[in-house]
C-alpha atoms as a PDB file:
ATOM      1  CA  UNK A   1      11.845 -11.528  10.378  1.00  0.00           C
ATOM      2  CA  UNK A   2      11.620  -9.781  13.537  1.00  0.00           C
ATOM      3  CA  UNK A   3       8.711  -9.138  15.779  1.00  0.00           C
ATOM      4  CA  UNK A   4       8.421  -5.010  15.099  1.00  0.00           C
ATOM      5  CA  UNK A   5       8.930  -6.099  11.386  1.00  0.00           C
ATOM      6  CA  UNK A   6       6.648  -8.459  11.350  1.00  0.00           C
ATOM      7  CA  UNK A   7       4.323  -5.904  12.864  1.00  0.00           C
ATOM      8  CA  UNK A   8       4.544  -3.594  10.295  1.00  0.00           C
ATOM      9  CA  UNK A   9       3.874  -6.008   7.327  1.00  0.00           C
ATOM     10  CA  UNK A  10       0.536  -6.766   8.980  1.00  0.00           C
ATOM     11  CA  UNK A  11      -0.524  -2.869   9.476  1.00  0.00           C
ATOM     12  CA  UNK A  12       0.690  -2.600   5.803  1.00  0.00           C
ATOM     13  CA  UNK A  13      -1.026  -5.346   5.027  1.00  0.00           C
ATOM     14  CA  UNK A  14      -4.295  -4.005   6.824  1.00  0.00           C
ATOM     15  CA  UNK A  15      -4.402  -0.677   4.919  1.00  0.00           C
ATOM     16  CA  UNK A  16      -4.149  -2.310   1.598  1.00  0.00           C
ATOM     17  CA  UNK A  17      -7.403  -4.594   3.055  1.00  0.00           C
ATOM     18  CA  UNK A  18      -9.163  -0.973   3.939  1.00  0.00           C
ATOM     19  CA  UNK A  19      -7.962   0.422   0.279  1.00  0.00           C
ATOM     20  CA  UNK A  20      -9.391  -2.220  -1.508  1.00  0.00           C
ATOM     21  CA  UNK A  21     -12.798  -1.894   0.105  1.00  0.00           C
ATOM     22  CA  UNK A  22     -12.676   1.808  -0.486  1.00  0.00           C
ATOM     23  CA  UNK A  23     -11.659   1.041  -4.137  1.00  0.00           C
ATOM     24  CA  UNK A  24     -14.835  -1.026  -4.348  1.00  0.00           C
ATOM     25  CA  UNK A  25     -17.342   1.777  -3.013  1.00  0.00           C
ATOM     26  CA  UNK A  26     -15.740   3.921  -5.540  1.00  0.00           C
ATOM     27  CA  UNK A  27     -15.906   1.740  -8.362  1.00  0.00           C
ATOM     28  CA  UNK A  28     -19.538   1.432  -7.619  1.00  0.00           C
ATOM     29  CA  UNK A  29     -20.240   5.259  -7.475  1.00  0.00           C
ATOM     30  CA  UNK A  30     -18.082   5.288 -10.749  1.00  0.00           C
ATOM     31  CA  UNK A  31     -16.494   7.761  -9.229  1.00  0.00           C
ATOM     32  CA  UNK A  32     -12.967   9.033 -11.392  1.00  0.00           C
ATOM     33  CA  UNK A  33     -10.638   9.189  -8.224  1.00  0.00           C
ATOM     34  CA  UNK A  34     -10.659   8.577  -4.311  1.00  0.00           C
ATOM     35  CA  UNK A  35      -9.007   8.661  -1.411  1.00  0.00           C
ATOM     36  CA  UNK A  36      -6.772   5.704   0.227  1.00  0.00           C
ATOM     37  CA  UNK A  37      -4.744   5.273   3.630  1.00  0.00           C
ATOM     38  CA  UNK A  38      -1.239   5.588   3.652  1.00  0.00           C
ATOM     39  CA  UNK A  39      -0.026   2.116   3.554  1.00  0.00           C
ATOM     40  CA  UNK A  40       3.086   2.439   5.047  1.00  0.00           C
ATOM     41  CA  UNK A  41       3.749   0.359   8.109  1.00  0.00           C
ATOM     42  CA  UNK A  42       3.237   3.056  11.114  1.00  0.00           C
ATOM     43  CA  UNK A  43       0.128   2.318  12.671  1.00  0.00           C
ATOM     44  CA  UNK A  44      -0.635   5.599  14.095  1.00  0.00           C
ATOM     45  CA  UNK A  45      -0.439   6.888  10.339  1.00  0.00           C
ATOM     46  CA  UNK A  46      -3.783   8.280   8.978  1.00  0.00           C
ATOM     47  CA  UNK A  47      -1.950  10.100   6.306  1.00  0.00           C
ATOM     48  CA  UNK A  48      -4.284   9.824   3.043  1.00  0.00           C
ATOM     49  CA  UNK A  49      -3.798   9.860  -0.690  1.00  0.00           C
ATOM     50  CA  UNK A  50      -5.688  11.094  -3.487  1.00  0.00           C
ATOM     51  CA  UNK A  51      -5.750   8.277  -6.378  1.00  0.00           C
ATOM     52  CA  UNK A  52      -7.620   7.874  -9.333  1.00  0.00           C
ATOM     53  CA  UNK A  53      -9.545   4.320 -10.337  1.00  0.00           C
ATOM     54  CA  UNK A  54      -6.212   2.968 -12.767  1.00  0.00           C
ATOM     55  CA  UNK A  55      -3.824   4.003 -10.849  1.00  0.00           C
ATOM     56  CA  UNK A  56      -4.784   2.381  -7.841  1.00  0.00           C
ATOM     57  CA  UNK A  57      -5.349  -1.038 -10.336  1.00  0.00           C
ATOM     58  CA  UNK A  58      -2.017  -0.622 -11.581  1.00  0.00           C
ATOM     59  CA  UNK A  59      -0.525  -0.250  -7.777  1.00  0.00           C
ATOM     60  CA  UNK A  60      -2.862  -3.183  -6.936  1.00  0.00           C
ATOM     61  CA  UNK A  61      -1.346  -5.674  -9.782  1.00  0.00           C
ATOM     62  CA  UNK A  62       1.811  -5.981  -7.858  1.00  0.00           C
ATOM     63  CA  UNK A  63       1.215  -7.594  -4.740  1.00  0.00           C
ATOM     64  CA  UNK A  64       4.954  -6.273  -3.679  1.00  0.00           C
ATOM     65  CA  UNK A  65       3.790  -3.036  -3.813  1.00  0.00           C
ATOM     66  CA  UNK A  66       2.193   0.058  -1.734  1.00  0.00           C
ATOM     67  CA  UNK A  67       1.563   3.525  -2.125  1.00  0.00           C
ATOM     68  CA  UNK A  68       2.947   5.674   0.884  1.00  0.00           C
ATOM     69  CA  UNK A  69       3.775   9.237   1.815  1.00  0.00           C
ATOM     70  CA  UNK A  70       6.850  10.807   0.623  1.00  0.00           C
ATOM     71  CA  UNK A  71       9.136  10.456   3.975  1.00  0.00           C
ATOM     72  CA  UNK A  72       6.884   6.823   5.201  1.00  0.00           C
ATOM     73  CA  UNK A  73       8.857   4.551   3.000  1.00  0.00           C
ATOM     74  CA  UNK A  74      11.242   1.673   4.382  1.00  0.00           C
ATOM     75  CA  UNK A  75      14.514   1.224   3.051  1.00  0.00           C
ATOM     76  CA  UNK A  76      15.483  -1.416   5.056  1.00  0.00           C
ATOM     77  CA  UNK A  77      12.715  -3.411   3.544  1.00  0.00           C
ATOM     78  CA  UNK A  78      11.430  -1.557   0.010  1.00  0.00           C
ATOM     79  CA  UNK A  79      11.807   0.960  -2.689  1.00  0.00           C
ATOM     80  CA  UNK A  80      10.681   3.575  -4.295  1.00  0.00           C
ATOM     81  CA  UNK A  81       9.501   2.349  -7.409  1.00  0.00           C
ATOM     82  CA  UNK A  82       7.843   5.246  -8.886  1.00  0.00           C
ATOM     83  CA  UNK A  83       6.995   8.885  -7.568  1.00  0.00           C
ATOM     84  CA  UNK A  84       3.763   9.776  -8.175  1.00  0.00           C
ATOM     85  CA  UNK A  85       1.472  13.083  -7.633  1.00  0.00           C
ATOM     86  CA  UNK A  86       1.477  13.200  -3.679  1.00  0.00           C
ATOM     87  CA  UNK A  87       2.841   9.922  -3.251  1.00  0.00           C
ATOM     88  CA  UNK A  88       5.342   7.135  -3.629  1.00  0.00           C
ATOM     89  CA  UNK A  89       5.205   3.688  -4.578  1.00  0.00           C
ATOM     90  CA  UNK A  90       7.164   1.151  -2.751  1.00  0.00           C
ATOM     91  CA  UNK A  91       8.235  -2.233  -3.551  1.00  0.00           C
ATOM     92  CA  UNK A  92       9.261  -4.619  -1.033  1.00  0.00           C
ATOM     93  CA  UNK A  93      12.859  -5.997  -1.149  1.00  0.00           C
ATOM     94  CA  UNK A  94      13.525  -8.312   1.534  1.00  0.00           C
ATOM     95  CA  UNK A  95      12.252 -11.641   1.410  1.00  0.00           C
ATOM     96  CA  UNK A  96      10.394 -11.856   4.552  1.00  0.00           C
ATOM     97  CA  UNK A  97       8.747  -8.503   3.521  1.00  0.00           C
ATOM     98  CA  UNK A  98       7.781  -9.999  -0.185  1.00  0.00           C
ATOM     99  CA  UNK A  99       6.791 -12.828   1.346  1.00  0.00           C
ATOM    100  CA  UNK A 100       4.241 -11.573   4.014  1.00  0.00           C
ATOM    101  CA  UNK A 101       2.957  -8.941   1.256  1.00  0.00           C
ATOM    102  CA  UNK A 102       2.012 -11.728  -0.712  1.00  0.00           C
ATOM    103  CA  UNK A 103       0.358 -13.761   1.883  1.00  0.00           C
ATOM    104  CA  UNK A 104      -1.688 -11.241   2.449  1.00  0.00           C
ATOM    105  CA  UNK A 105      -3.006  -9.737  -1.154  1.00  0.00           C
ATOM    106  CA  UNK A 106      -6.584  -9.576  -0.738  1.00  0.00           C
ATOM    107  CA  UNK A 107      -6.669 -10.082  -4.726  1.00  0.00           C
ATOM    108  CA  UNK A 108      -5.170 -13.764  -4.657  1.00  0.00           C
END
């Protein structure tokens, strides 16, 4: 894997770490839906997208996978798995991508 790739997977892998904190606060509030950070791999992106509580869980199962902006995803490296009020989900393809998204799941 290249260095800009590389790169990426960790700012991906960052906004998934922000999500899941967010998801918590929400969960806590009980509150139905929320707002996450784009998690595509741009690190100037502050793009956000509405979600409610089981979507986000089901997204979150699959440690290959990230919700982005229509237009943000990769397809040298993911996707689009399913397309989704507002936004896409991506799963990752290559094997140094799948690999670094699953070193990094906050859930394992």
């Amino acid at each position: 894997m290249d260095e800009r790739a590389r790169r990426m997977g960790l700012n991906e892998a960052m906004f998934r770490q922000v999500n899941e904190a967010v998801s918590a606060i929400s969960s806590e509030f009980e509150a139905p839906t929320f707002e996450i950070v784009c998690e595509c791999g741009a690190i100037e992106c502050t793009d956000r997208i509405p979600i409610g509580n089981a979507a986000y869980a089901a997204l979150r199962r699959e440690p290959h996978q990230f919700a982005v902006i229509p237009g943000h995803e990769r397809p040298e490296v993911e996707i689009v798995v399913a397309i989704e009020d507002g936004y896409y989900v991506v799963e990752k393809t290559s094997p140094e991508a799948r690999q670094l998204a699953e070193r990094t799941d906050p859930t394992t």
